[in-house]
PDB file of N, CA and C in Angstrom:
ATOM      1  N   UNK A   1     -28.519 100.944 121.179  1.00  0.00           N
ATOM      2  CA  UNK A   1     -27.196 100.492 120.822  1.00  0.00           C
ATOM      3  C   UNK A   1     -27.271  99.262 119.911  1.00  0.00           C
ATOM      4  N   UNK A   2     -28.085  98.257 120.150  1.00  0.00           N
ATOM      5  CA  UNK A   2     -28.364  97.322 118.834  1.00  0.00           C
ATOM      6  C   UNK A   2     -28.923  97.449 117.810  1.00  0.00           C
ATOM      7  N   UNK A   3     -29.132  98.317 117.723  1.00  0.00           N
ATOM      8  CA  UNK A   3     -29.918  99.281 116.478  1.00  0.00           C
ATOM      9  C   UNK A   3     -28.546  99.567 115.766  1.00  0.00           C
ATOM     10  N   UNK A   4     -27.228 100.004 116.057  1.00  0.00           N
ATOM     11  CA  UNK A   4     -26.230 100.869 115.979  1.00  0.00           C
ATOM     12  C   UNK A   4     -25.448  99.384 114.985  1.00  0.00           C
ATOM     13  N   UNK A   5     -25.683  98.998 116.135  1.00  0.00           N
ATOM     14  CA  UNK A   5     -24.237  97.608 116.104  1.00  0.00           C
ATOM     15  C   UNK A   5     -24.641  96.442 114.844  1.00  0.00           C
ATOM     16  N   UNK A   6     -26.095  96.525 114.910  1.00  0.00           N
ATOM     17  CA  UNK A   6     -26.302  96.058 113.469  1.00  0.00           C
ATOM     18  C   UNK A   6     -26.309  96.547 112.547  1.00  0.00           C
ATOM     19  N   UNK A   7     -26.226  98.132 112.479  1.00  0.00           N
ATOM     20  CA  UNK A   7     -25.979  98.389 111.617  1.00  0.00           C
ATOM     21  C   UNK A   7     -24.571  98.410 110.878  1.00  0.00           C
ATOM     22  N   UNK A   8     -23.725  98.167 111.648  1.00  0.00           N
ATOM     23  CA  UNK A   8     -22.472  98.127 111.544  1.00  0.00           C
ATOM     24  C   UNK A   8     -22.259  96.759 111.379  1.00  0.00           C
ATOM     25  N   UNK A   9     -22.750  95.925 111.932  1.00  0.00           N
ATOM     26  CA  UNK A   9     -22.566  94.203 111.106  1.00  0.00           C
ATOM     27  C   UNK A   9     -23.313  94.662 109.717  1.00  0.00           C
ATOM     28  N   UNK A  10     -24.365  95.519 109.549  1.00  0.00           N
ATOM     29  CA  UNK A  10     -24.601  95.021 107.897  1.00  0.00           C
ATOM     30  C   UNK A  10     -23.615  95.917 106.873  1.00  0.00           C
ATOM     31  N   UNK A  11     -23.069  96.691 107.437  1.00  0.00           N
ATOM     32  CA  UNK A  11     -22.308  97.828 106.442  1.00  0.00           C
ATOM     33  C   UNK A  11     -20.968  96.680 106.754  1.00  0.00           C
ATOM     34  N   UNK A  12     -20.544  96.345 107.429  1.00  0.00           N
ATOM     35  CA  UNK A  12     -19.060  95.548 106.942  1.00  0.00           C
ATOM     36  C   UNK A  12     -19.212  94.449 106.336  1.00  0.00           C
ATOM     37  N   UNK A  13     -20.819  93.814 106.378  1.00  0.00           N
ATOM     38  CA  UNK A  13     -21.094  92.990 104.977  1.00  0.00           C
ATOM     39  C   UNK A  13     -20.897  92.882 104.125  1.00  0.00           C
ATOM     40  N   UNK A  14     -21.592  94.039 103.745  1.00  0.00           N
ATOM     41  CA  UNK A  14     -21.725  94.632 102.407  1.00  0.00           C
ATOM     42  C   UNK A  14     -20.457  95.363 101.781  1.00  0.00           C
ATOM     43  N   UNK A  15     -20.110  96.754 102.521  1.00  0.00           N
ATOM     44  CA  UNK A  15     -18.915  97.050 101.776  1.00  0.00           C
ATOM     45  C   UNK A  15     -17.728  96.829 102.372  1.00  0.00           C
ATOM     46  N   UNK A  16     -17.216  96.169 103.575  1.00  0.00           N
ATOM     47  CA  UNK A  16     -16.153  96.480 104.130  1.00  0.00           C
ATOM     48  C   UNK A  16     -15.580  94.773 103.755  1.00  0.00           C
ATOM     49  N   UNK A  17     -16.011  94.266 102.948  1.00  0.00           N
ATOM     50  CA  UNK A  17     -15.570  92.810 102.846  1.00  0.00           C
ATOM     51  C   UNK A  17     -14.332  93.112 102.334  1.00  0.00           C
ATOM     52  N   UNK A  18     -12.854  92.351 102.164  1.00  0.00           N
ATOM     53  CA  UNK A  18     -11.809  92.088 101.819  1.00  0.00           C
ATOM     54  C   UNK A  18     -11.488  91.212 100.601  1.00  0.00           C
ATOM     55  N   UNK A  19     -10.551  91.491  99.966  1.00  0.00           N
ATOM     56  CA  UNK A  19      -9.993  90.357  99.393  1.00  0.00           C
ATOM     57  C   UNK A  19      -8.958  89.265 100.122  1.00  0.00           C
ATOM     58  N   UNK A  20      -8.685  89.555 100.871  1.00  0.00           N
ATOM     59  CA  UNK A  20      -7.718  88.660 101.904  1.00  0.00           C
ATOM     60  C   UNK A  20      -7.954  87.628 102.058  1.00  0.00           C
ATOM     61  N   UNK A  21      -7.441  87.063 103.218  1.00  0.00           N
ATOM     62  CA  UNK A  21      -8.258  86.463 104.470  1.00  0.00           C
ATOM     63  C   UNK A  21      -9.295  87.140 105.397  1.00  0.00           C
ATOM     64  N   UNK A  22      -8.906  87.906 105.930  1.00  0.00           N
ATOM     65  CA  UNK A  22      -9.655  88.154 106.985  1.00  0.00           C
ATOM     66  C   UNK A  22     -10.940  88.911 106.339  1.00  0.00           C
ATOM     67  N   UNK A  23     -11.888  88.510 107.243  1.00  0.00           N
ATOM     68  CA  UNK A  23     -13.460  88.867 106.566  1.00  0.00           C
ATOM     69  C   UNK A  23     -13.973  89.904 107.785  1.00  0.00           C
ATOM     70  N   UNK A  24     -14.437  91.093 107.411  1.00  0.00           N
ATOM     71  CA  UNK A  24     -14.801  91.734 108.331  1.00  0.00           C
ATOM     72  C   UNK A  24     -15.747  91.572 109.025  1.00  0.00           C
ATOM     73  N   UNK A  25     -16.953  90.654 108.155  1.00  0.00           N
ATOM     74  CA  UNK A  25     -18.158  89.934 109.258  1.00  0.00           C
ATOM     75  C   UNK A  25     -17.899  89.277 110.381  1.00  0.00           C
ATOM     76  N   UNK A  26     -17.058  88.526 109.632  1.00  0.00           N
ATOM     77  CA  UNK A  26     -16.482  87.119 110.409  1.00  0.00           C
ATOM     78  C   UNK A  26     -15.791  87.286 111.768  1.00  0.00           C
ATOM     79  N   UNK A  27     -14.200  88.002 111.023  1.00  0.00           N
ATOM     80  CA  UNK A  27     -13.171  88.292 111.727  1.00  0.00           C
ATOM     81  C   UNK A  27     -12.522  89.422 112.375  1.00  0.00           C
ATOM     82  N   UNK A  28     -13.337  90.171 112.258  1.00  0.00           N
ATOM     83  CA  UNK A  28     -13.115  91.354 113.022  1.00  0.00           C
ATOM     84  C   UNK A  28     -14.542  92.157 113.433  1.00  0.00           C
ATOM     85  N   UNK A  29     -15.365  92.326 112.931  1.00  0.00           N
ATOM     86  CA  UNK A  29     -16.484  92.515 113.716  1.00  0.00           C
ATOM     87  C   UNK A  29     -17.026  91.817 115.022  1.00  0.00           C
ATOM     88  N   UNK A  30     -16.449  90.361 115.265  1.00  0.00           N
ATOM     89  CA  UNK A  30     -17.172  90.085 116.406  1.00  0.00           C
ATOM     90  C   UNK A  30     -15.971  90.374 117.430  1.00  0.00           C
ATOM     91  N   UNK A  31     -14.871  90.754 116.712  1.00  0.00           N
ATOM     92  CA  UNK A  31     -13.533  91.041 117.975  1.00  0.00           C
ATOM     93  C   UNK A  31     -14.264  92.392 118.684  1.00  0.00           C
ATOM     94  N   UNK A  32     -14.311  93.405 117.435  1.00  0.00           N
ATOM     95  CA  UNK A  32     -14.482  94.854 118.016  1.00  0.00           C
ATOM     96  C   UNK A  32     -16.410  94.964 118.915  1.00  0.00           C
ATOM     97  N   UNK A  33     -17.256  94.405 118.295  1.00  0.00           N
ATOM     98  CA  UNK A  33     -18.226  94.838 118.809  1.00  0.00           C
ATOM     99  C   UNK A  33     -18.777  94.948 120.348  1.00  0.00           C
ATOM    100  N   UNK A  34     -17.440  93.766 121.058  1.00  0.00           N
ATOM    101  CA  UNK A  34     -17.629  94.415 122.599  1.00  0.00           C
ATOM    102  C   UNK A  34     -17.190  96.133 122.802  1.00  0.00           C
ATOM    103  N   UNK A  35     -16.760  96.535 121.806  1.00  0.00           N
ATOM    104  CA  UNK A  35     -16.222  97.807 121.829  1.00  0.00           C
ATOM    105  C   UNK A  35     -16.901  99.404 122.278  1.00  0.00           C
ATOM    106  N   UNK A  36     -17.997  98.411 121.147  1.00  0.00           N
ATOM    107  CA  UNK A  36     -19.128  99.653 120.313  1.00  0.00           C
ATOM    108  C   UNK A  36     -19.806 100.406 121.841  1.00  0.00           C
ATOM    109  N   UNK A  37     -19.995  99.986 122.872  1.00  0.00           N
ATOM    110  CA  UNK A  37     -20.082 101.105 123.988  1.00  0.00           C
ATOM    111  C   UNK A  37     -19.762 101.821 124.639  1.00  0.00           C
ATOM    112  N   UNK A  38     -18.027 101.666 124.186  1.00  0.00           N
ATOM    113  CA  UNK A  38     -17.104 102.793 124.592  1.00  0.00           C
ATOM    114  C   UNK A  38     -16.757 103.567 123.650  1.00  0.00           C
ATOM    115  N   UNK A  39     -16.774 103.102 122.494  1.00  0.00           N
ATOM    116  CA  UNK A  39     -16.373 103.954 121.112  1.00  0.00           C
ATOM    117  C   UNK A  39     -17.744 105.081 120.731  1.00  0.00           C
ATOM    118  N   UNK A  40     -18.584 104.447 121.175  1.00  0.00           N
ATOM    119  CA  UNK A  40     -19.598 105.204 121.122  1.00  0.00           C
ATOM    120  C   UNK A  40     -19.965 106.264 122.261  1.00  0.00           C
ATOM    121  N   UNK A  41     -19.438 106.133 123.643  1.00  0.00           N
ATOM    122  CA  UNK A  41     -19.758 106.941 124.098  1.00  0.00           C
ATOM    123  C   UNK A  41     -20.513 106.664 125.426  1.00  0.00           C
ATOM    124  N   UNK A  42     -21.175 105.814 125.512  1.00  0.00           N
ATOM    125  CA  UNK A  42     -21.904 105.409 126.577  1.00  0.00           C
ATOM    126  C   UNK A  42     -21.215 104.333 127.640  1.00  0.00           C
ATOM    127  N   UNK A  43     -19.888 103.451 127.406  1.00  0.00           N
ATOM    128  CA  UNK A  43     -19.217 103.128 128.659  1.00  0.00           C
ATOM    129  C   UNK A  43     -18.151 103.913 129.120  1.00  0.00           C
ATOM    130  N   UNK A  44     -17.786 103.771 130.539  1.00  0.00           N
ATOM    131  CA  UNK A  44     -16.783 104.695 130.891  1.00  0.00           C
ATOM    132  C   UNK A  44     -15.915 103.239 130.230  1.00  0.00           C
ATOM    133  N   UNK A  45     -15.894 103.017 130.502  1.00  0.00           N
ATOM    134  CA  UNK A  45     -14.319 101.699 129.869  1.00  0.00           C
ATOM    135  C   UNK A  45     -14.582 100.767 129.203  1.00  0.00           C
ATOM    136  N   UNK A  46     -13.439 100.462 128.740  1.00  0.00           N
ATOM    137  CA  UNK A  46     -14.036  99.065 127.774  1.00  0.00           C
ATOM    138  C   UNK A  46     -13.814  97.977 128.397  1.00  0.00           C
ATOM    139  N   UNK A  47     -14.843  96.579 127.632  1.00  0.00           N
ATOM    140  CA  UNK A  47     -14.926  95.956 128.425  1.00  0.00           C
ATOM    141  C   UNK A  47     -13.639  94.711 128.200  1.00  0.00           C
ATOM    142  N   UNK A  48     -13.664  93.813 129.302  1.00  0.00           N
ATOM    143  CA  UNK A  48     -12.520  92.726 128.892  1.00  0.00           C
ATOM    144  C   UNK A  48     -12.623  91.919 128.125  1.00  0.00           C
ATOM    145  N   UNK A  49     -13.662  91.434 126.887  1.00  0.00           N
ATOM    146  CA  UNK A  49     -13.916  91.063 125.817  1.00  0.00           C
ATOM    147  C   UNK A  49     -13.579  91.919 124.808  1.00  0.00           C
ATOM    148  N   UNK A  50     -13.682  93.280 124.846  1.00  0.00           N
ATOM    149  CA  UNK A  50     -13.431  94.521 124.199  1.00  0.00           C
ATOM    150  C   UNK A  50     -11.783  94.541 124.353  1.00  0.00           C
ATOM    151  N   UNK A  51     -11.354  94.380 124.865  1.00  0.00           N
ATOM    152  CA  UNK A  51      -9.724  94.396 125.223  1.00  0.00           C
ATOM    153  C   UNK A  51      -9.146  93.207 124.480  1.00  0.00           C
ATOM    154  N   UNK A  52      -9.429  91.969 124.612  1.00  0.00           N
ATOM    155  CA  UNK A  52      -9.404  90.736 124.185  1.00  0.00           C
ATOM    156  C   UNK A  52      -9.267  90.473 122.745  1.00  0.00           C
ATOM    157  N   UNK A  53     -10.417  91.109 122.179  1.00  0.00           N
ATOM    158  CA  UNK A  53     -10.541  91.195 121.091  1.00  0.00           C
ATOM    159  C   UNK A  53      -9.381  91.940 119.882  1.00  0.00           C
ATOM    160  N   UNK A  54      -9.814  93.298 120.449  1.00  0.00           N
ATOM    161  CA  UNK A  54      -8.529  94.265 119.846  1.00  0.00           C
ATOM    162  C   UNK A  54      -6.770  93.634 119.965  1.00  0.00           C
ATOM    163  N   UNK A  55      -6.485  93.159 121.507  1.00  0.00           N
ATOM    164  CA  UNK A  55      -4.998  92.565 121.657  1.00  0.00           C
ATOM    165  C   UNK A  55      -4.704  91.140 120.116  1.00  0.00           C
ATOM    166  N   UNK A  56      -6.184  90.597 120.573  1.00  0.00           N
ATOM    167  CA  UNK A  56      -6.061  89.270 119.184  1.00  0.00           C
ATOM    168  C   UNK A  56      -6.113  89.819 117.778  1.00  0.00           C
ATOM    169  N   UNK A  57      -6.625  91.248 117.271  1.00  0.00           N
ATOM    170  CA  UNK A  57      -6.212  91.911 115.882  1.00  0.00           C
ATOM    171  C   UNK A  57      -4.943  92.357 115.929  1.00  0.00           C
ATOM    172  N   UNK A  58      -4.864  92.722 117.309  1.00  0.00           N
ATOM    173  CA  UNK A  58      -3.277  93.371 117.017  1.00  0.00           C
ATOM    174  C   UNK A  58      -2.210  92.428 116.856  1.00  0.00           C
ATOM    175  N   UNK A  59      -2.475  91.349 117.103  1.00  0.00           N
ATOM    176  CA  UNK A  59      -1.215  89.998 117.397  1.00  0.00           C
ATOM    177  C   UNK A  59      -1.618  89.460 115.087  1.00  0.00           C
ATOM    178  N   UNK A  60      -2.595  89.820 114.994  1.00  0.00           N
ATOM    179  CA  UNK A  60      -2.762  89.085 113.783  1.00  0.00           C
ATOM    180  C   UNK A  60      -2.145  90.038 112.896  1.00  0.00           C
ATOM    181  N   UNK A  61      -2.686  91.582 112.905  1.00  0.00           N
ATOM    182  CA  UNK A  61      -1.990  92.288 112.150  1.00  0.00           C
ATOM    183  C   UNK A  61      -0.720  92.621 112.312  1.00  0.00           C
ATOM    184  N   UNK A  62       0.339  92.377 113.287  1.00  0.00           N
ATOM    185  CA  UNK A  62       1.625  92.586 113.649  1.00  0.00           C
ATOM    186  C   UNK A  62       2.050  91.135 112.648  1.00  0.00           C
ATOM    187  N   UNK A  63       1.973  90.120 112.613  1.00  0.00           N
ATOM    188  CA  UNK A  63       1.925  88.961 112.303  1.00  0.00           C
ATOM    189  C   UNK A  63       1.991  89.043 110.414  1.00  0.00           C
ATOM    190  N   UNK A  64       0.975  90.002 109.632  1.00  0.00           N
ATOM    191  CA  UNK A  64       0.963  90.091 108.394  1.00  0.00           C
ATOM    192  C   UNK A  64       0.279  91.768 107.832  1.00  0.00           C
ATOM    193  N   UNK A  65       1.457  91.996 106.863  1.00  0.00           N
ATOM    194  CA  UNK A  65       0.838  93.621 106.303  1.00  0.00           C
ATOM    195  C   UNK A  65      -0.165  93.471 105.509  1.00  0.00           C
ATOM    196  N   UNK A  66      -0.190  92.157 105.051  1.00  0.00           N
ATOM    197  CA  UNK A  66      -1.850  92.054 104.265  1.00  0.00           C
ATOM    198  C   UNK A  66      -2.932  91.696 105.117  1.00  0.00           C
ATOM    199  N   UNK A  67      -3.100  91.441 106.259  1.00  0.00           N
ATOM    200  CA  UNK A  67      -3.577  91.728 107.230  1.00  0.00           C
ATOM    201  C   UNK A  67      -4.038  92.496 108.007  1.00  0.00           C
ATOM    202  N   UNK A  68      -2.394  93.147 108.487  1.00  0.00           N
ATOM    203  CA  UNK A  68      -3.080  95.007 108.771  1.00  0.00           C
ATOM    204  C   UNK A  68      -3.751  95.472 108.094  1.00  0.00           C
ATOM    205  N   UNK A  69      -3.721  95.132 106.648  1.00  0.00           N
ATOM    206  CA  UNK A  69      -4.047  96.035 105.441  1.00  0.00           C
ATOM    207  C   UNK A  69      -5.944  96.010 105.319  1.00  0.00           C
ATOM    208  N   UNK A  70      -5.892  94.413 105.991  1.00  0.00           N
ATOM    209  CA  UNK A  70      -7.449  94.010 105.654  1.00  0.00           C
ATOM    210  C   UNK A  70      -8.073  94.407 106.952  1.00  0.00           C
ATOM    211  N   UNK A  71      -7.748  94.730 107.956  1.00  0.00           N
ATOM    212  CA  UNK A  71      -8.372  94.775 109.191  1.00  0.00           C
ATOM    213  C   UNK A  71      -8.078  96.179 108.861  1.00  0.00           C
ATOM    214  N   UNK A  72      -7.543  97.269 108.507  1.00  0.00           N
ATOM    215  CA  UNK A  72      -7.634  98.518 108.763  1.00  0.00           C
ATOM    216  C   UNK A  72      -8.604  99.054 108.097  1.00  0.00           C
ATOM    217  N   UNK A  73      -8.795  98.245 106.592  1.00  0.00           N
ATOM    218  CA  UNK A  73      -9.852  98.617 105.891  1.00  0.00           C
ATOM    219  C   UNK A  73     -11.488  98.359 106.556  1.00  0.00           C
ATOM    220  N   UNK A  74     -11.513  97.734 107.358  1.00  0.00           N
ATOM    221  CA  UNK A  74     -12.872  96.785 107.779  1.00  0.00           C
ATOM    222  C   UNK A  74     -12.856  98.232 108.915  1.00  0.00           C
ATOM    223  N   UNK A  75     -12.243  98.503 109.634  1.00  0.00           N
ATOM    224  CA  UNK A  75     -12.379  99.100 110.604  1.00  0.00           C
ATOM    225  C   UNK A  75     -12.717 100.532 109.934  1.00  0.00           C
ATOM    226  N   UNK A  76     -11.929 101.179 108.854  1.00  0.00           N
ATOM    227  CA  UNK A  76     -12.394 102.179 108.024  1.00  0.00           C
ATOM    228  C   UNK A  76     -13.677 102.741 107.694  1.00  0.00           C
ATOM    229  N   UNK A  77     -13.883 101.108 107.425  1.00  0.00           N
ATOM    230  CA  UNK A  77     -15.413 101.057 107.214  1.00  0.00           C
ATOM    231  C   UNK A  77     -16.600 101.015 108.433  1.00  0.00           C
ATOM    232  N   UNK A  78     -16.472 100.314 109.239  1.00  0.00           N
ATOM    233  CA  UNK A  78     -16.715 100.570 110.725  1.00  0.00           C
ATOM    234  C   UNK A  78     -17.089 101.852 111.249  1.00  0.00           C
ATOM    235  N   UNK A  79     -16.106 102.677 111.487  1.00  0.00           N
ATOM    236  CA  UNK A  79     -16.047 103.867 111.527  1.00  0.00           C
ATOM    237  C   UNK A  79     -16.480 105.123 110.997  1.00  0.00           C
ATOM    238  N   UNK A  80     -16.755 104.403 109.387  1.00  0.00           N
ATOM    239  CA  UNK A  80     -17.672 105.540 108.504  1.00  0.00           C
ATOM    240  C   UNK A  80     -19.465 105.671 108.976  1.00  0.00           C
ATOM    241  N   UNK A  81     -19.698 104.138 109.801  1.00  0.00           N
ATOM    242  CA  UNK A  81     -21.112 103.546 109.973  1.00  0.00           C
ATOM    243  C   UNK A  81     -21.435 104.370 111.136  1.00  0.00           C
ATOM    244  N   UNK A  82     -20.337 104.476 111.933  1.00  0.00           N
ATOM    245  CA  UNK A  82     -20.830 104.948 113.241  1.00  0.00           C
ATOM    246  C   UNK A  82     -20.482 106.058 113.963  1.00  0.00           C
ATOM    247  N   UNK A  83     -21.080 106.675 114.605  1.00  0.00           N
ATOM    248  CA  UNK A  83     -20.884 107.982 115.092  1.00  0.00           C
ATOM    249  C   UNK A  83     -19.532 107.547 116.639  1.00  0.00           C
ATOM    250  N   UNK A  84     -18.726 107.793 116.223  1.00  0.00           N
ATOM    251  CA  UNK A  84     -17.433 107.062 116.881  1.00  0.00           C
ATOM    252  C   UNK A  84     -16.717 108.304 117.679  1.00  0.00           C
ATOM    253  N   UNK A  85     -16.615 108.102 118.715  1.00  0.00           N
ATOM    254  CA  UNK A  85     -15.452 109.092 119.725  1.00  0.00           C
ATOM    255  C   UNK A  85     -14.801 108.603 119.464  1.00  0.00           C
ATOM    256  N   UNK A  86     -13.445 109.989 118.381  1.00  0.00           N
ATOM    257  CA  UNK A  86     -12.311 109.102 118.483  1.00  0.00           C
ATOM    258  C   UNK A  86     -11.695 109.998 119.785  1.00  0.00           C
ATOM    259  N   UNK A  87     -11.846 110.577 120.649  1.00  0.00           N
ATOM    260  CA  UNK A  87     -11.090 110.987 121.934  1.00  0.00           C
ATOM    261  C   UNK A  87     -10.828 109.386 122.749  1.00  0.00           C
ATOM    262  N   UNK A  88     -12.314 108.732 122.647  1.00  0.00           N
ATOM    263  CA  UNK A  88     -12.132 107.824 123.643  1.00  0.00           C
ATOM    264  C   UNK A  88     -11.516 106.117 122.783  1.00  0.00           C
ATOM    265  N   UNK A  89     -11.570 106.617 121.337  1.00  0.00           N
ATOM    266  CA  UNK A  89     -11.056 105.327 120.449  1.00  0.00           C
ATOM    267  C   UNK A  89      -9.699 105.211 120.730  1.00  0.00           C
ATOM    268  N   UNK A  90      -9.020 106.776 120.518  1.00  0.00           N
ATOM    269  CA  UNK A  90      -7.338 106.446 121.052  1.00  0.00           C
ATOM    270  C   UNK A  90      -7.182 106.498 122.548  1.00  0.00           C
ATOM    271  N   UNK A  91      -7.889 106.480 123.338  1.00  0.00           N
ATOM    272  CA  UNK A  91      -7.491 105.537 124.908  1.00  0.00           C
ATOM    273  C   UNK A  91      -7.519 103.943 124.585  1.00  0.00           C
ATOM    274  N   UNK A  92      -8.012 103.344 123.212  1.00  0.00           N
ATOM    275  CA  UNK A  92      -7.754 101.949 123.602  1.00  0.00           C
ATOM    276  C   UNK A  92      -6.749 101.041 123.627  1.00  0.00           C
ATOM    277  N   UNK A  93      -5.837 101.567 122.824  1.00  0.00           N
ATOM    278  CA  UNK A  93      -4.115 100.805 123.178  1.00  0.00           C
ATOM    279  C   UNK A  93      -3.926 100.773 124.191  1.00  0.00           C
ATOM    280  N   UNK A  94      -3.900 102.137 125.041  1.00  0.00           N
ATOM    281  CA  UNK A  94      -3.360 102.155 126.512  1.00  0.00           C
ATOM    282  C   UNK A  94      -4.499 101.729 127.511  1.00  0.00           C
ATOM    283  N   UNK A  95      -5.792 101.243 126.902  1.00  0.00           N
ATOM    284  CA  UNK A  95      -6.544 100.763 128.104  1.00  0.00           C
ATOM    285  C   UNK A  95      -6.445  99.412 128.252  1.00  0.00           C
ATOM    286  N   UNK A  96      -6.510  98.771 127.383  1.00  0.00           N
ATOM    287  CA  UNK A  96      -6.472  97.624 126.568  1.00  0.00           C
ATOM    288  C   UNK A  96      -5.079  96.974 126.875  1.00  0.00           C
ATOM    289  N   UNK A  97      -3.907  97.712 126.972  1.00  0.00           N
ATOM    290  CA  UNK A  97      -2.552  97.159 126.783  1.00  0.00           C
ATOM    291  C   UNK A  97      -2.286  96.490 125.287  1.00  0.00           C
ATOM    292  N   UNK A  98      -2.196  97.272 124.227  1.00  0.00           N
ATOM    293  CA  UNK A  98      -1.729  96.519 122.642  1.00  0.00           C
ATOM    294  C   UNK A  98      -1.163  97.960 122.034  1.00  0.00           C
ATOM    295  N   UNK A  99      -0.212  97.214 121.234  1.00  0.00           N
ATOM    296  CA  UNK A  99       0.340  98.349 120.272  1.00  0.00           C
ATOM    297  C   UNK A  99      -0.693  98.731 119.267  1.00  0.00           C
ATOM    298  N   UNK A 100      -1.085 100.052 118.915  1.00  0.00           N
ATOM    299  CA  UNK A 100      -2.012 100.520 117.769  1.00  0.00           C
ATOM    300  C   UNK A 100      -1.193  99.943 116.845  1.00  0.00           C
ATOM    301  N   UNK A 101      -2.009  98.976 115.550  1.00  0.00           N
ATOM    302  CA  UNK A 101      -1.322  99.106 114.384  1.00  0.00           C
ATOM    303  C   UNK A 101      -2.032  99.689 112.846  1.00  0.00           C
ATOM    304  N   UNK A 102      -2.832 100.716 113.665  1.00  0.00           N
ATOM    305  CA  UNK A 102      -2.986 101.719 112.184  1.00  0.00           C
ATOM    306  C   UNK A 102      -2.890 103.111 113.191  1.00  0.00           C
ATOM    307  N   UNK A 103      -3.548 104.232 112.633  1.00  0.00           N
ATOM    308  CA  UNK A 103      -3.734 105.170 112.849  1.00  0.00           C
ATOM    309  C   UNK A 103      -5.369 105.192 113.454  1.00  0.00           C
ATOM    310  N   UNK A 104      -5.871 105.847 114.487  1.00  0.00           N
ATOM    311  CA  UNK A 104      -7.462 106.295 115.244  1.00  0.00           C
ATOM    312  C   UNK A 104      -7.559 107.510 114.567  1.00  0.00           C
ATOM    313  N   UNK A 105      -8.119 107.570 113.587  1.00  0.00           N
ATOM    314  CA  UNK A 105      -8.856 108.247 112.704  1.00  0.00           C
ATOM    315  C   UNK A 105      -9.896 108.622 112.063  1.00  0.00           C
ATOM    316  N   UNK A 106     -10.370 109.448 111.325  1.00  0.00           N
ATOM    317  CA  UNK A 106     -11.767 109.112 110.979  1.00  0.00           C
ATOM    318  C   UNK A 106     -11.737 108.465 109.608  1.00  0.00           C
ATOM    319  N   UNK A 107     -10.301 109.160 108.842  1.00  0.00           N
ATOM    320  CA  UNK A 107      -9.709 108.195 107.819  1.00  0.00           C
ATOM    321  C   UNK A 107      -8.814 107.820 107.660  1.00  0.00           C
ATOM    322  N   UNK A 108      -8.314 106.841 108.203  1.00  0.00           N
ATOM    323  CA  UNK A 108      -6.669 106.023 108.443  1.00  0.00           C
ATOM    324  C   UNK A 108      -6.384 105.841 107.137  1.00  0.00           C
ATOM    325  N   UNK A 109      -5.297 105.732 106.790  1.00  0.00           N
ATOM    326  CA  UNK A 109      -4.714 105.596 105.581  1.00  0.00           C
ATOM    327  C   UNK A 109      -4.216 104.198 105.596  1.00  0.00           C
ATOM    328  N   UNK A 110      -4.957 102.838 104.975  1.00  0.00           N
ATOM    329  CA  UNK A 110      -4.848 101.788 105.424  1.00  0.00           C
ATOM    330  C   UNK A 110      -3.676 101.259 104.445  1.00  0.00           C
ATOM    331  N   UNK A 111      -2.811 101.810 103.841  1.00  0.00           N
ATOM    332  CA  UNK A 111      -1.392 101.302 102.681  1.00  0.00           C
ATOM    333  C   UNK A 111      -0.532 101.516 103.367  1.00  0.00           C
ATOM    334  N   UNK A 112      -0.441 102.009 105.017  1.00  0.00           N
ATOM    335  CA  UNK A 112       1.065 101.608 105.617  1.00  0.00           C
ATOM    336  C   UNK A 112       1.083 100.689 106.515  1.00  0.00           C
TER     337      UNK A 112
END
């Protein structure tokens, strides 16, 4: 799994960077990566850092559409890196308690 997860810190390095604010190294990779063992497949649940994280993107992207805009893209990219359950990606609003603010996809359409 750290084999996985770095690879996914170096791909949102490289291409998933923003013009925004928000930096996908920075600012959203270390929210989601408590994630990466349920998205992947190997926890039954996510964890409460994993919950934590996602509720604090969702409060930022509710907050600004150039925001959503930059965190949906980072996650886009995220998602292209890794071999991702999305069965168990869309249980995380309702595990988590946060409103989804893109689409659980394999390609979200990050312009709404």
């Amino acid at each position: 799994m750290g084999k996985i997860l770095l690879t996914l810190f170096a791909l949102a390095l490289i291409f998933g960077q923003t013009n925004g604010v928000i930096q996908c190294g920075t600012d959203v990779l270390p929210k989601v990566k408590p994630c990466g063992g349920f998205v992947l497949g190997q926890d039954a649940k996510p964890t409460q850092d994993c919950c934590v994280g996602l509720q604090d993107l969702a409060k930022i992207a509710a907050a600004s559409q150039s925001d959503r805009k930059d965190i949906c893209i980072c996650f886009k990219a995220l998602m292209k890196a890794g071999q991702v359950n999305f069965k168990k990606a869309k249980q995380l609003p309702h595990l988590c308690n946060f409103t989804s603010f893109m689409p659980i996809t394999p390609n979200p359409d990050c312009s709404k």
